[in-house]
PDB file of N, CA and C in Angstrom:
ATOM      1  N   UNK A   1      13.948  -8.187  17.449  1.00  0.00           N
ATOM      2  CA  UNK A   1      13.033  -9.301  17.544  1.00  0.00           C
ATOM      3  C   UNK A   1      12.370  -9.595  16.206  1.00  0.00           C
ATOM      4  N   UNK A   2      12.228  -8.686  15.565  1.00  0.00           N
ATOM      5  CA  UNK A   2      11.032  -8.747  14.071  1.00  0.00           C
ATOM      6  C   UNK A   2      12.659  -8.985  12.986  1.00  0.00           C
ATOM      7  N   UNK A   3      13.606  -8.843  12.975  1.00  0.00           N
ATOM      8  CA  UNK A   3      14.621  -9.352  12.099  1.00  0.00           C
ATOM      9  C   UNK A   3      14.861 -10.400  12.056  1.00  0.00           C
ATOM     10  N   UNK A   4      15.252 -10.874  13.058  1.00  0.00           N
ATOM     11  CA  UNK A   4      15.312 -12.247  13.094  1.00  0.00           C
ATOM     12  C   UNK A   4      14.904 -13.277  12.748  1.00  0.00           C
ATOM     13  N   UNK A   5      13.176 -13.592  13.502  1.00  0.00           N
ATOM     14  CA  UNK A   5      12.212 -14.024  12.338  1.00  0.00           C
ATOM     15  C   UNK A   5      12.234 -13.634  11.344  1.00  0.00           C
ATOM     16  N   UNK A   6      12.122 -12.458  10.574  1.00  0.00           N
ATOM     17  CA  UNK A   6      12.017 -12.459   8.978  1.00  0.00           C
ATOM     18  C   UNK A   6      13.472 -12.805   8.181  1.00  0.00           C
ATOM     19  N   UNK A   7      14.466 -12.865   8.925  1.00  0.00           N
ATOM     20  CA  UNK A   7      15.279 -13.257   7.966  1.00  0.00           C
ATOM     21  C   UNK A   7      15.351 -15.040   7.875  1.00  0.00           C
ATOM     22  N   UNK A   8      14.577 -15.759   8.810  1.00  0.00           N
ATOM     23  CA  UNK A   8      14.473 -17.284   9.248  1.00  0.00           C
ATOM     24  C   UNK A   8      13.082 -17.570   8.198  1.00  0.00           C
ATOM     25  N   UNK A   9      12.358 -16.667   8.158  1.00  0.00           N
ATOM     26  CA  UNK A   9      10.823 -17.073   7.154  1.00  0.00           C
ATOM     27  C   UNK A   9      11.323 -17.018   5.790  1.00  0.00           C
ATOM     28  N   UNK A  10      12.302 -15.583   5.320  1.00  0.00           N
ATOM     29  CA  UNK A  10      13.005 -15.824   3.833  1.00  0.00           C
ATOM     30  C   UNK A  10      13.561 -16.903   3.762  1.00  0.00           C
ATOM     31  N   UNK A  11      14.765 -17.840   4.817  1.00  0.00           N
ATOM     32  CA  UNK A  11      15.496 -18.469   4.237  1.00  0.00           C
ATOM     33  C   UNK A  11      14.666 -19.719   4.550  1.00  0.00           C
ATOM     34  N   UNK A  12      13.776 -20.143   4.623  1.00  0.00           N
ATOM     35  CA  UNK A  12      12.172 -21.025   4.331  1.00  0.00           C
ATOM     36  C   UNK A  12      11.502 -20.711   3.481  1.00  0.00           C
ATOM     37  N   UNK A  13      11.371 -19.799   3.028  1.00  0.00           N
ATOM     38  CA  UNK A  13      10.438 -20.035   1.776  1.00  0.00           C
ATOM     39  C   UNK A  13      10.632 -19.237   0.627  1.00  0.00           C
ATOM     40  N   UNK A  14      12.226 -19.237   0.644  1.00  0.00           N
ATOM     41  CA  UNK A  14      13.314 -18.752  -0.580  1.00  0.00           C
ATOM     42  C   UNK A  14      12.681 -19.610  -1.835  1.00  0.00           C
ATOM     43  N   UNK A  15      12.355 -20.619  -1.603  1.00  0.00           N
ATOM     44  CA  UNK A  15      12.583 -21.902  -2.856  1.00  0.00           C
ATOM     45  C   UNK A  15      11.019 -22.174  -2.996  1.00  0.00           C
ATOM     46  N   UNK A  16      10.543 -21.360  -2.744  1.00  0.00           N
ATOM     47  CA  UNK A  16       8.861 -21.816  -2.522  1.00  0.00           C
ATOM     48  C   UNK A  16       8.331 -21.098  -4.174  1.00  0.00           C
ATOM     49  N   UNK A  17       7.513 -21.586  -4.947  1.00  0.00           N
ATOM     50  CA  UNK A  17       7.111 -21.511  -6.217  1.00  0.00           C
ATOM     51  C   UNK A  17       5.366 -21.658  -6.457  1.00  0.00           C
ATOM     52  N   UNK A  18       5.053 -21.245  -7.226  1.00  0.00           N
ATOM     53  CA  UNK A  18       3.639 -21.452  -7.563  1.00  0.00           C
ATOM     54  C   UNK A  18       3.052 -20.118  -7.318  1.00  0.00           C
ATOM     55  N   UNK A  19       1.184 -20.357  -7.323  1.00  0.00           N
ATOM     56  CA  UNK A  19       0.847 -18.762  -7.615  1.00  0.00           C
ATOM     57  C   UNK A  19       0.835 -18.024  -6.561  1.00  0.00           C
ATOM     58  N   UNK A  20       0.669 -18.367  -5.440  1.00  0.00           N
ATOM     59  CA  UNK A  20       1.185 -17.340  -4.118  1.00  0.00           C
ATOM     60  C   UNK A  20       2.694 -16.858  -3.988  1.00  0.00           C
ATOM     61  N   UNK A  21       3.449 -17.496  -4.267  1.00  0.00           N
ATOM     62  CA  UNK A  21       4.844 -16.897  -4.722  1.00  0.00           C
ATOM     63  C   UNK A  21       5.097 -16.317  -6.233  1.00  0.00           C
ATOM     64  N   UNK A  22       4.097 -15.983  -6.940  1.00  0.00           N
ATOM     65  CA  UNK A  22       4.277 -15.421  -8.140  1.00  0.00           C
ATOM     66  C   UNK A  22       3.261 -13.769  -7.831  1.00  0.00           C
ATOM     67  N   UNK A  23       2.535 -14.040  -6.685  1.00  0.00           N
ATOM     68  CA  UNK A  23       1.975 -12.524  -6.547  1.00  0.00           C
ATOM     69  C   UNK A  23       2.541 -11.881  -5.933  1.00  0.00           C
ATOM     70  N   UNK A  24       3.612 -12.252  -4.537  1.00  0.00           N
ATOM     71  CA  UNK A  24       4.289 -11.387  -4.493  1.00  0.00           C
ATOM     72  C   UNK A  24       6.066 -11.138  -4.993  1.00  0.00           C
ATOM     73  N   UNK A  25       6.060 -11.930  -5.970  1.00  0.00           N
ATOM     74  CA  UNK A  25       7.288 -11.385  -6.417  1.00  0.00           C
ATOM     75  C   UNK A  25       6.631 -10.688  -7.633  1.00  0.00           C
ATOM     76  N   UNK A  26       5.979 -10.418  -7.899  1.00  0.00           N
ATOM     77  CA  UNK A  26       5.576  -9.430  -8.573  1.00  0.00           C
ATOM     78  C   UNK A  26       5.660  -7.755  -7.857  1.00  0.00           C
ATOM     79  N   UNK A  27       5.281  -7.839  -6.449  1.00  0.00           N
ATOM     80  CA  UNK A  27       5.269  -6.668  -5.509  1.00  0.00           C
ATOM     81  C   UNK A  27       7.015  -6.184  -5.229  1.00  0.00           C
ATOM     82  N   UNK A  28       7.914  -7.661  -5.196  1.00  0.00           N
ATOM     83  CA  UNK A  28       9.422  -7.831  -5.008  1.00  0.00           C
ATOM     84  C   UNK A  28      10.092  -6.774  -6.250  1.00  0.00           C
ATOM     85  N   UNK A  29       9.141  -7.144  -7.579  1.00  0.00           N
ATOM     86  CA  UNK A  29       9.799  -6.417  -8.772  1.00  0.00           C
ATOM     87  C   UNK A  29       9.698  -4.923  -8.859  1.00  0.00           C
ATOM     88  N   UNK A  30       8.545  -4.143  -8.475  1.00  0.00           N
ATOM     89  CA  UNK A  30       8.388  -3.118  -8.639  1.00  0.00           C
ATOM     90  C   UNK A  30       8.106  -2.596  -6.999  1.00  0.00           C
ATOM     91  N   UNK A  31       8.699  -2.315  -6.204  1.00  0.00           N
ATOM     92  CA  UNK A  31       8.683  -1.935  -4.845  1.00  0.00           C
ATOM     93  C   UNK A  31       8.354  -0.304  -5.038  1.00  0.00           C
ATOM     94  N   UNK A  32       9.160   0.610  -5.304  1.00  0.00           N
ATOM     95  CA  UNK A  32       9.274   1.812  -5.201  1.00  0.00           C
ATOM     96  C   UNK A  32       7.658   1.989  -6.219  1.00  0.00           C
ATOM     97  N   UNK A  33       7.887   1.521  -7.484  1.00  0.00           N
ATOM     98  CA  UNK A  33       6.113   2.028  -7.787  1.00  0.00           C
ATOM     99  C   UNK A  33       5.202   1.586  -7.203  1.00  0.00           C
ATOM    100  N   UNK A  34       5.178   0.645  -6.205  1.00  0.00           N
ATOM    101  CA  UNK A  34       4.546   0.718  -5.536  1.00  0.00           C
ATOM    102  C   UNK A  34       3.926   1.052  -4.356  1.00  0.00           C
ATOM    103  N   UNK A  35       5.108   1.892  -3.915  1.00  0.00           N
ATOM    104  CA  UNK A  35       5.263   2.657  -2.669  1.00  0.00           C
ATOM    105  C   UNK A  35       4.425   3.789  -2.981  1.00  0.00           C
ATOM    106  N   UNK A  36       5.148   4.122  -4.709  1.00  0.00           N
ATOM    107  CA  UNK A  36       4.421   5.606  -4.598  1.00  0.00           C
ATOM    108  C   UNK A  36       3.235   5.744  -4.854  1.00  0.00           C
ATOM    109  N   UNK A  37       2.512   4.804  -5.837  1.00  0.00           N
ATOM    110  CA  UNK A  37       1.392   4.906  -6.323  1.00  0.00           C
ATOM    111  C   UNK A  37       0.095   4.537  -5.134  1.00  0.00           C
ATOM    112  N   UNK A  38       0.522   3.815  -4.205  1.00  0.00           N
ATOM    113  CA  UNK A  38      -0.059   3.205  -2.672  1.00  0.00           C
ATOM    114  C   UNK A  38      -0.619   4.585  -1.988  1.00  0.00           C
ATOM    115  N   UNK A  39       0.508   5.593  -1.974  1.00  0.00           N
ATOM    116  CA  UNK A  39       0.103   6.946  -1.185  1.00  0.00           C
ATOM    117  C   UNK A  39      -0.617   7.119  -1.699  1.00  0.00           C
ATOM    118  N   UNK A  40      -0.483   7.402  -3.169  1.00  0.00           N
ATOM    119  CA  UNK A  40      -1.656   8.416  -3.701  1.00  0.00           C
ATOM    120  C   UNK A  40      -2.928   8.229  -3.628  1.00  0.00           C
ATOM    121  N   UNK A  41      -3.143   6.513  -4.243  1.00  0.00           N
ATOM    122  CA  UNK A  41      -4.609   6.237  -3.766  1.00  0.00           C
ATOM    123  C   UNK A  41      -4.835   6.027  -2.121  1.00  0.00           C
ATOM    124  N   UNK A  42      -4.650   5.774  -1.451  1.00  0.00           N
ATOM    125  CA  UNK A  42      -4.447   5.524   0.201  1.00  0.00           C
ATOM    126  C   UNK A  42      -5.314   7.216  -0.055  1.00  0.00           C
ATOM    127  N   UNK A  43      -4.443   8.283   0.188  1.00  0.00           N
ATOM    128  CA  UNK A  43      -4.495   9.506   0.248  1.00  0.00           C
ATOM    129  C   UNK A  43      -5.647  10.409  -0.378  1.00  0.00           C
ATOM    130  N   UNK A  44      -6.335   9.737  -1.853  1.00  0.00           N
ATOM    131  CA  UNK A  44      -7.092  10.067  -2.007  1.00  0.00           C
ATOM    132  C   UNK A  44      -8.304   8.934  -1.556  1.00  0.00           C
ATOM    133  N   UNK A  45      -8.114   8.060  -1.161  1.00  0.00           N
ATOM    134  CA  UNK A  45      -9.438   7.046  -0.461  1.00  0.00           C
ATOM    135  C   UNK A  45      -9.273   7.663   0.969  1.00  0.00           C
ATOM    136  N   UNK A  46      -8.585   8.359   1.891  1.00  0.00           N
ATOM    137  CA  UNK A  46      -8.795   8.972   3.008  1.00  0.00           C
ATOM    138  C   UNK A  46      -9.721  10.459   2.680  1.00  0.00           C
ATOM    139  N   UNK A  47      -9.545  11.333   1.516  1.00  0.00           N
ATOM    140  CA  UNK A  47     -10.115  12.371   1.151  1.00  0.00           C
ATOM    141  C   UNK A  47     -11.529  11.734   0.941  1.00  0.00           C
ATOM    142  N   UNK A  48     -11.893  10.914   0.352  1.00  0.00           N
ATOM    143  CA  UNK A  48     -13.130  10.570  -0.053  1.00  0.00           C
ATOM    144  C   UNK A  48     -14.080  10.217   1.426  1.00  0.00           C
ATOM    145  N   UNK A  49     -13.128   9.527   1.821  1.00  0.00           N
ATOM    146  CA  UNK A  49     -14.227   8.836   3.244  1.00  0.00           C
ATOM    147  C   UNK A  49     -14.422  10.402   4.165  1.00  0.00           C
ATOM    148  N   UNK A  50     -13.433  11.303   3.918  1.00  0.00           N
ATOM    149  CA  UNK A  50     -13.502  12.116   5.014  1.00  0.00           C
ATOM    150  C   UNK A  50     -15.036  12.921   4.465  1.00  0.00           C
ATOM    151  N   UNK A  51     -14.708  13.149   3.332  1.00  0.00           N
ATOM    152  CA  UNK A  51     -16.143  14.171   2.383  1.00  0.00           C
ATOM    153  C   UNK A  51     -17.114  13.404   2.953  1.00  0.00           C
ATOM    154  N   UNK A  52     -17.484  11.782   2.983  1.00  0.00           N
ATOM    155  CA  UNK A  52     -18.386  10.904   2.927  1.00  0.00           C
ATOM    156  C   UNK A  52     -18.933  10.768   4.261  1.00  0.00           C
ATOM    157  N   UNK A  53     -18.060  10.209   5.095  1.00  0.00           N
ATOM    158  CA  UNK A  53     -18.143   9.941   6.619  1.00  0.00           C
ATOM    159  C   UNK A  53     -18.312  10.773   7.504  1.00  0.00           C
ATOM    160  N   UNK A  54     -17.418  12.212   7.389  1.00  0.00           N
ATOM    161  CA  UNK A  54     -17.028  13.108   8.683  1.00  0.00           C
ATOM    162  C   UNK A  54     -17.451  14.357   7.996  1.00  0.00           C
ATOM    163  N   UNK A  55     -17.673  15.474   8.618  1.00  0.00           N
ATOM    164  CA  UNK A  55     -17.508  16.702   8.061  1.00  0.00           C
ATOM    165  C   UNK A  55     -16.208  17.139   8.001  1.00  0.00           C
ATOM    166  N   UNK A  56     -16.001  18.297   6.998  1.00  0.00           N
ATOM    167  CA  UNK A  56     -15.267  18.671   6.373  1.00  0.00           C
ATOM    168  C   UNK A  56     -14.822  19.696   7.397  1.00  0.00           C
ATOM    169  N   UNK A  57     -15.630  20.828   8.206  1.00  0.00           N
ATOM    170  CA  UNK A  57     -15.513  21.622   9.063  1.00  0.00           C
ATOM    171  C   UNK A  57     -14.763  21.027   9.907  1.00  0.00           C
ATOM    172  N   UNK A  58     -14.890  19.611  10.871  1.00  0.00           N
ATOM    173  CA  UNK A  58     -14.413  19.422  12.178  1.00  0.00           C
ATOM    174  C   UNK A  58     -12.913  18.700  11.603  1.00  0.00           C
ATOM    175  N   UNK A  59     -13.207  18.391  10.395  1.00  0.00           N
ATOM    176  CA  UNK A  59     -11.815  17.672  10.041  1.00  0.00           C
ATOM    177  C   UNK A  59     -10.524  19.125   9.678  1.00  0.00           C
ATOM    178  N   UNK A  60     -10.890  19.653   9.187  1.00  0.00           N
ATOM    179  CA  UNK A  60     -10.039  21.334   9.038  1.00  0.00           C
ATOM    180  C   UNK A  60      -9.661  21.754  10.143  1.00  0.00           C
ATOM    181  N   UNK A  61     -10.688  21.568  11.490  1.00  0.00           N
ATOM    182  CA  UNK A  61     -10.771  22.143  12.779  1.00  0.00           C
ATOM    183  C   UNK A  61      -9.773  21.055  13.418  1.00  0.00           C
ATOM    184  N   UNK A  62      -9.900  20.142  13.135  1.00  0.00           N
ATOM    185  CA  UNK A  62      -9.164  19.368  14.436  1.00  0.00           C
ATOM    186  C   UNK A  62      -7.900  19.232  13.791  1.00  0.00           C
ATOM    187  N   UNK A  63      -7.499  19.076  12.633  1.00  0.00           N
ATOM    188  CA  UNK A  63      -5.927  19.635  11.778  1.00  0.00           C
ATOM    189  C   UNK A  63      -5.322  20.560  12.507  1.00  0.00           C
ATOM    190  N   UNK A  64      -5.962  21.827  12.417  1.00  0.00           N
ATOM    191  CA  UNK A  64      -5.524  23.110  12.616  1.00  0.00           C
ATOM    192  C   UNK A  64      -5.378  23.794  14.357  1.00  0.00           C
ATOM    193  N   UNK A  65      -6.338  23.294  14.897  1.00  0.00           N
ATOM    194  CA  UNK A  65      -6.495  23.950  16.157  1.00  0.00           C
ATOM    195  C   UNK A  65      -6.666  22.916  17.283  1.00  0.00           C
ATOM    196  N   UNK A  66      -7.109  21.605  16.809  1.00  0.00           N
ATOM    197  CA  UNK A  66      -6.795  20.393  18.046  1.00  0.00           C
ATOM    198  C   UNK A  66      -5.385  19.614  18.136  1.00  0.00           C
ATOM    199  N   UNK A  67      -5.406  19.361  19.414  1.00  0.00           N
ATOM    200  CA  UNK A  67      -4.362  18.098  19.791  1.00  0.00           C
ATOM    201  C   UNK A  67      -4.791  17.211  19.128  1.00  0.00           C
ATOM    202  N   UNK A  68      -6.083  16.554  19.312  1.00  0.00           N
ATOM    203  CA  UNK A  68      -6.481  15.568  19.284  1.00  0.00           C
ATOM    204  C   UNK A  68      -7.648  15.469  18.287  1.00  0.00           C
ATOM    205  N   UNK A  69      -7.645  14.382  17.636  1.00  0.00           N
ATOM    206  CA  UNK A  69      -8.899  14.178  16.930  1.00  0.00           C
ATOM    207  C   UNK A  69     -10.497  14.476  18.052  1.00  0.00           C
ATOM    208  N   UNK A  70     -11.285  14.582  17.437  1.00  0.00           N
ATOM    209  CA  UNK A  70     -12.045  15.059  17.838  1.00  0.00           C
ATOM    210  C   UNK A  70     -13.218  13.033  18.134  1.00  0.00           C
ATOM    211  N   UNK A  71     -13.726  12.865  19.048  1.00  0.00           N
ATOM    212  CA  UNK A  71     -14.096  11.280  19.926  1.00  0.00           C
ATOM    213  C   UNK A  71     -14.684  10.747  17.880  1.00  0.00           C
ATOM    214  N   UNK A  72     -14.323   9.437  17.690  1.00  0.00           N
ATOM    215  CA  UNK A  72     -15.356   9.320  16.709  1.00  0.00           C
ATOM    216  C   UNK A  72     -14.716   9.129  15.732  1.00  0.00           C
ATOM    217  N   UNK A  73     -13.325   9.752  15.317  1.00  0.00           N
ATOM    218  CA  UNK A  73     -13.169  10.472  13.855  1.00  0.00           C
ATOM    219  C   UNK A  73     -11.835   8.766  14.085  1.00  0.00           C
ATOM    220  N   UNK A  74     -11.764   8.556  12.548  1.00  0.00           N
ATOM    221  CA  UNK A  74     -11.283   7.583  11.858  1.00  0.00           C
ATOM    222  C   UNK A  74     -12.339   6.132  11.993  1.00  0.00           C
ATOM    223  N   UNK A  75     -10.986   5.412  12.088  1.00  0.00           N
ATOM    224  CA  UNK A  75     -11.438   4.188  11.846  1.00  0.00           C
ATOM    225  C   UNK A  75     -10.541   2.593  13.069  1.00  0.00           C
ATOM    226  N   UNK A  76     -11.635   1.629  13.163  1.00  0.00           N
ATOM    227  CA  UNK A  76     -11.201   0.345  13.843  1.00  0.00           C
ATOM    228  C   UNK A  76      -9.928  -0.023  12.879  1.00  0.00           C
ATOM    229  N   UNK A  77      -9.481  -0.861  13.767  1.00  0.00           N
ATOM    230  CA  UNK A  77      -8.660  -1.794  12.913  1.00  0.00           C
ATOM    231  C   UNK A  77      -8.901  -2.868  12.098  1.00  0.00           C
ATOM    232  N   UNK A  78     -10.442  -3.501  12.281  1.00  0.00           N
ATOM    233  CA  UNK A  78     -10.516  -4.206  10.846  1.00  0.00           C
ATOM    234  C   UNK A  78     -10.882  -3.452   9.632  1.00  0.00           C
ATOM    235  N   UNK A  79     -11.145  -2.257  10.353  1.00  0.00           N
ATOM    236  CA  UNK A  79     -11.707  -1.278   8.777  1.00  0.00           C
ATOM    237  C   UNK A  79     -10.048  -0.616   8.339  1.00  0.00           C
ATOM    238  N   UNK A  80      -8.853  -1.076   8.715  1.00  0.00           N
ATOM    239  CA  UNK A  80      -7.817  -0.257   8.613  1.00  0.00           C
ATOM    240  C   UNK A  80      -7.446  -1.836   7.587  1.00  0.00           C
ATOM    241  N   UNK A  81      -7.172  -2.888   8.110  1.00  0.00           N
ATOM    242  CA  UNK A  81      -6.559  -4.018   7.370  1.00  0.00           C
ATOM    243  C   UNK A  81      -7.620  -4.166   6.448  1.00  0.00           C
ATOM    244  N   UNK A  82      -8.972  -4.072   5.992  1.00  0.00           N
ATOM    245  CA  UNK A  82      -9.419  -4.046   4.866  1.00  0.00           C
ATOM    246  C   UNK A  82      -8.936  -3.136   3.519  1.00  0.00           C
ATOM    247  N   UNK A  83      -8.980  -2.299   4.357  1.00  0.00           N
ATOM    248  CA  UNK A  83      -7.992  -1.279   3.382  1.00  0.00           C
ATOM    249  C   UNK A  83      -6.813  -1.332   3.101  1.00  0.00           C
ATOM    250  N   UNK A  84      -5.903  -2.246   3.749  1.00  0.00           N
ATOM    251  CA  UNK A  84      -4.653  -2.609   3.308  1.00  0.00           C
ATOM    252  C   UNK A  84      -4.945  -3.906   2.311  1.00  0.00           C
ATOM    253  N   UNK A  85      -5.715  -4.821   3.166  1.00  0.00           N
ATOM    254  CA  UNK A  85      -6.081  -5.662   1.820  1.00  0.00           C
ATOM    255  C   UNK A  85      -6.132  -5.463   0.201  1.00  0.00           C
ATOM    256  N   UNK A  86      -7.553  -4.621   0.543  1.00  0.00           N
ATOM    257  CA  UNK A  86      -7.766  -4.296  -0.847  1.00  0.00           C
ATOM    258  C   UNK A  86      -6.829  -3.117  -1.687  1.00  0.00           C
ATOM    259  N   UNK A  87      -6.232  -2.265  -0.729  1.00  0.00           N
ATOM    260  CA  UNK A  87      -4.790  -1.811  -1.728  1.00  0.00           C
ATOM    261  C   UNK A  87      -3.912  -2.450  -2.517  1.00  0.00           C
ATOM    262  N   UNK A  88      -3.925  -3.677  -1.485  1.00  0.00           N
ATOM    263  CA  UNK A  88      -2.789  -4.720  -2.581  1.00  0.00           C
ATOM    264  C   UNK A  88      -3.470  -5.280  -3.451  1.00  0.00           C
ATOM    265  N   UNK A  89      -4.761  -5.567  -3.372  1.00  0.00           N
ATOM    266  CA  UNK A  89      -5.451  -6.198  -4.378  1.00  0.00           C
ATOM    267  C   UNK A  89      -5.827  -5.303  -5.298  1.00  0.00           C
ATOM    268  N   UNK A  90      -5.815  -3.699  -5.595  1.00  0.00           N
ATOM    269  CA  UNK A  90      -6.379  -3.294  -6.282  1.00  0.00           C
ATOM    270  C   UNK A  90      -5.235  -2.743  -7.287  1.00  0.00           C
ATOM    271  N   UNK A  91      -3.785  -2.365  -6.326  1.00  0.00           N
ATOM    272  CA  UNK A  91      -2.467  -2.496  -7.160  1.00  0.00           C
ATOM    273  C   UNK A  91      -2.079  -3.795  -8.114  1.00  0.00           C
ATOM    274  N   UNK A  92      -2.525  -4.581  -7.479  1.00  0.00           N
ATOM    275  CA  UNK A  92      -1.704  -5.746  -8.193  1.00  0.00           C
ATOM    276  C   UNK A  92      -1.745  -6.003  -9.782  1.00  0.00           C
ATOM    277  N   UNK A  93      -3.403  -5.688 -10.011  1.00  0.00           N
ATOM    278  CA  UNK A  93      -2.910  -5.520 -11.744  1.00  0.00           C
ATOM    279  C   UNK A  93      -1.869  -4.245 -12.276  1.00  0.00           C
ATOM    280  N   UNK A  94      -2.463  -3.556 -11.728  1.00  0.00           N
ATOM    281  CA  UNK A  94      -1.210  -1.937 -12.217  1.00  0.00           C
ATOM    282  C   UNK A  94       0.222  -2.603 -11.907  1.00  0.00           C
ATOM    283  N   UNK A  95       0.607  -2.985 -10.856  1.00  0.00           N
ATOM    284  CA  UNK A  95       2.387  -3.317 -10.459  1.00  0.00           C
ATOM    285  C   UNK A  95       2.425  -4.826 -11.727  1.00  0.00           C
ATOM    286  N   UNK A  96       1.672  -5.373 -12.066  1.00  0.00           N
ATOM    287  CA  UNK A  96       2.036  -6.330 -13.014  1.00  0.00           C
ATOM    288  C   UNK A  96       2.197  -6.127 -14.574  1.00  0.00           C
ATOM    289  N   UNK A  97       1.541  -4.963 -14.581  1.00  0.00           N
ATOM    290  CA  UNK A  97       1.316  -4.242 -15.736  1.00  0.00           C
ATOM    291  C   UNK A  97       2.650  -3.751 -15.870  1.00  0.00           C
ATOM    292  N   UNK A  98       2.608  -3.182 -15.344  1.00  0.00           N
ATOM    293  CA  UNK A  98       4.100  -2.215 -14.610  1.00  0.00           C
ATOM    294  C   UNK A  98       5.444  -3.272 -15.030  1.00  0.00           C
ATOM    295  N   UNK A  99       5.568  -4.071 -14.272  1.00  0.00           N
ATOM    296  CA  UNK A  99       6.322  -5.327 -14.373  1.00  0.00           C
ATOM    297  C   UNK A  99       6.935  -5.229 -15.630  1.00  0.00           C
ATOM    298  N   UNK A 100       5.600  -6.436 -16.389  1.00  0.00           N
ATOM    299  CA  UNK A 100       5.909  -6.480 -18.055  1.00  0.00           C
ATOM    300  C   UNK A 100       6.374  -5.174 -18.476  1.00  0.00           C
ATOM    301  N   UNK A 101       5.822  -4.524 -18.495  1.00  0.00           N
ATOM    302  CA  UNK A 101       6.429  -3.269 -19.273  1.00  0.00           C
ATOM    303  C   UNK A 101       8.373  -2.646 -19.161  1.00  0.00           C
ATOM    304  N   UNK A 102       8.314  -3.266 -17.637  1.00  0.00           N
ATOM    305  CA  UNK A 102       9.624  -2.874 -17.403  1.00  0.00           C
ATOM    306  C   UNK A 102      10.390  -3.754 -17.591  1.00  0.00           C
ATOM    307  N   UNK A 103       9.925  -5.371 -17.865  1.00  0.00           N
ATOM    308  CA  UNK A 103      10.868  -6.301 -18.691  1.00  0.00           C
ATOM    309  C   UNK A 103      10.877  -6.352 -19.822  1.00  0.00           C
ATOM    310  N   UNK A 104      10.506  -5.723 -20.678  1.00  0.00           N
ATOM    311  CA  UNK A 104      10.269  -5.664 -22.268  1.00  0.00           C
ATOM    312  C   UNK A 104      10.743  -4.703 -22.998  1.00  0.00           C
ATOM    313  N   UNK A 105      10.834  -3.297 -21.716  1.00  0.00           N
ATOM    314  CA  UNK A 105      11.756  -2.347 -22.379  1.00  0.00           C
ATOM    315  C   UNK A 105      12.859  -2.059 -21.116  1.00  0.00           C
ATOM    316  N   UNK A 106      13.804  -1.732 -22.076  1.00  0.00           N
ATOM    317  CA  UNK A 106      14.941  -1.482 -21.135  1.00  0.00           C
ATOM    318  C   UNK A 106      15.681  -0.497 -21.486  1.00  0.00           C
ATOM    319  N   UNK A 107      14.715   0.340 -20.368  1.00  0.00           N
ATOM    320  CA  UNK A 107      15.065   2.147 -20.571  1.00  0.00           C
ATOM    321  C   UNK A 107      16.105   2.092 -19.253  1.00  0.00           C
ATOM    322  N   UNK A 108      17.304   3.197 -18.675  1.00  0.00           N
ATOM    323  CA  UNK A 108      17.771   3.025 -17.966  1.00  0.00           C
ATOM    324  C   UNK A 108      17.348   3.436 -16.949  1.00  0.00           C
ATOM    325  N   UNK A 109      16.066   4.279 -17.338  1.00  0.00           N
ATOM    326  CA  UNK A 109      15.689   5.182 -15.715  1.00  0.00           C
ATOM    327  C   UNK A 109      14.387   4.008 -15.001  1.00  0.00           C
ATOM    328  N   UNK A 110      13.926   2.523 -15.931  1.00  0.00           N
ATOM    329  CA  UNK A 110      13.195   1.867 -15.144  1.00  0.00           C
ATOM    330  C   UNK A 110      13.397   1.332 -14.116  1.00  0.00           C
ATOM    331  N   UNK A 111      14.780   0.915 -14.072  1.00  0.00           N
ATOM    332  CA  UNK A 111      15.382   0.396 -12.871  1.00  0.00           C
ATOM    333  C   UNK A 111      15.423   0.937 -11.464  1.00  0.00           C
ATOM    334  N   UNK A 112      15.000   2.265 -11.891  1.00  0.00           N
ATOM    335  CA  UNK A 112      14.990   3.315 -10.186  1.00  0.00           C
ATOM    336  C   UNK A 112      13.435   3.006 -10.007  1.00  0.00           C
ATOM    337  N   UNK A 113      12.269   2.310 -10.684  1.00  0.00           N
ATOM    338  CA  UNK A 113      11.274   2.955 -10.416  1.00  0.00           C
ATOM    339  C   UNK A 113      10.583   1.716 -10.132  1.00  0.00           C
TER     340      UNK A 113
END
């Protein structure tokens, strides 16, 4: 069901130009650095909120010895798509940075990355 549509939305707005189609083909160019570099901060902005928000004790505890999170612990879903928001917004200079750099030199191992 989700293929279908997306392969009908690419071949619509294949030919589409200007600055909303220039931010994410910027994301199109560097995919994999951006995969990886996404975890890391993701991963360390989950460490931070946990120090900040939750204790450290029940979060160790419910890892280790619960099924289940313990009532309380994370987050809604608009506090989940804010954070996807602002991931892409906070990558986007680094993956553009990234970009240029990888069109200007042409090392052979940039192409994997």
């Amino acid at each position: 069901m989700t293929l279908g549509p997306s392969l009908i939305l690419l071949a619509l707005t294949e030919s589409i130009s200007g600055k909303i189609a220039r931010f994410f083909i910027v994301f199109g160019r560097v995919p994999l650095f951006f995969y990886l570099v996404h975890l890391y901060l993701l991963h360390t902005a989950a460490l931070i909120a946990t120090l900040f928000l939750f204790s450290w004790s029940e979060t160790t505890k419910a890892l280790n010895t619960m099924p289940d999170f313990p009532p309380g612990y994370g987050f809604g879903l608009p506090v989940v798509y804010a954070a996807w928001i602002a991931t892409v917004l906070i990558l986007y200079p680094l993956c553009s940075r990234y970009n240029n750099f990888k069109s200007k030199h042409q090392y052979w191992w940039l192409s994997y990355v």
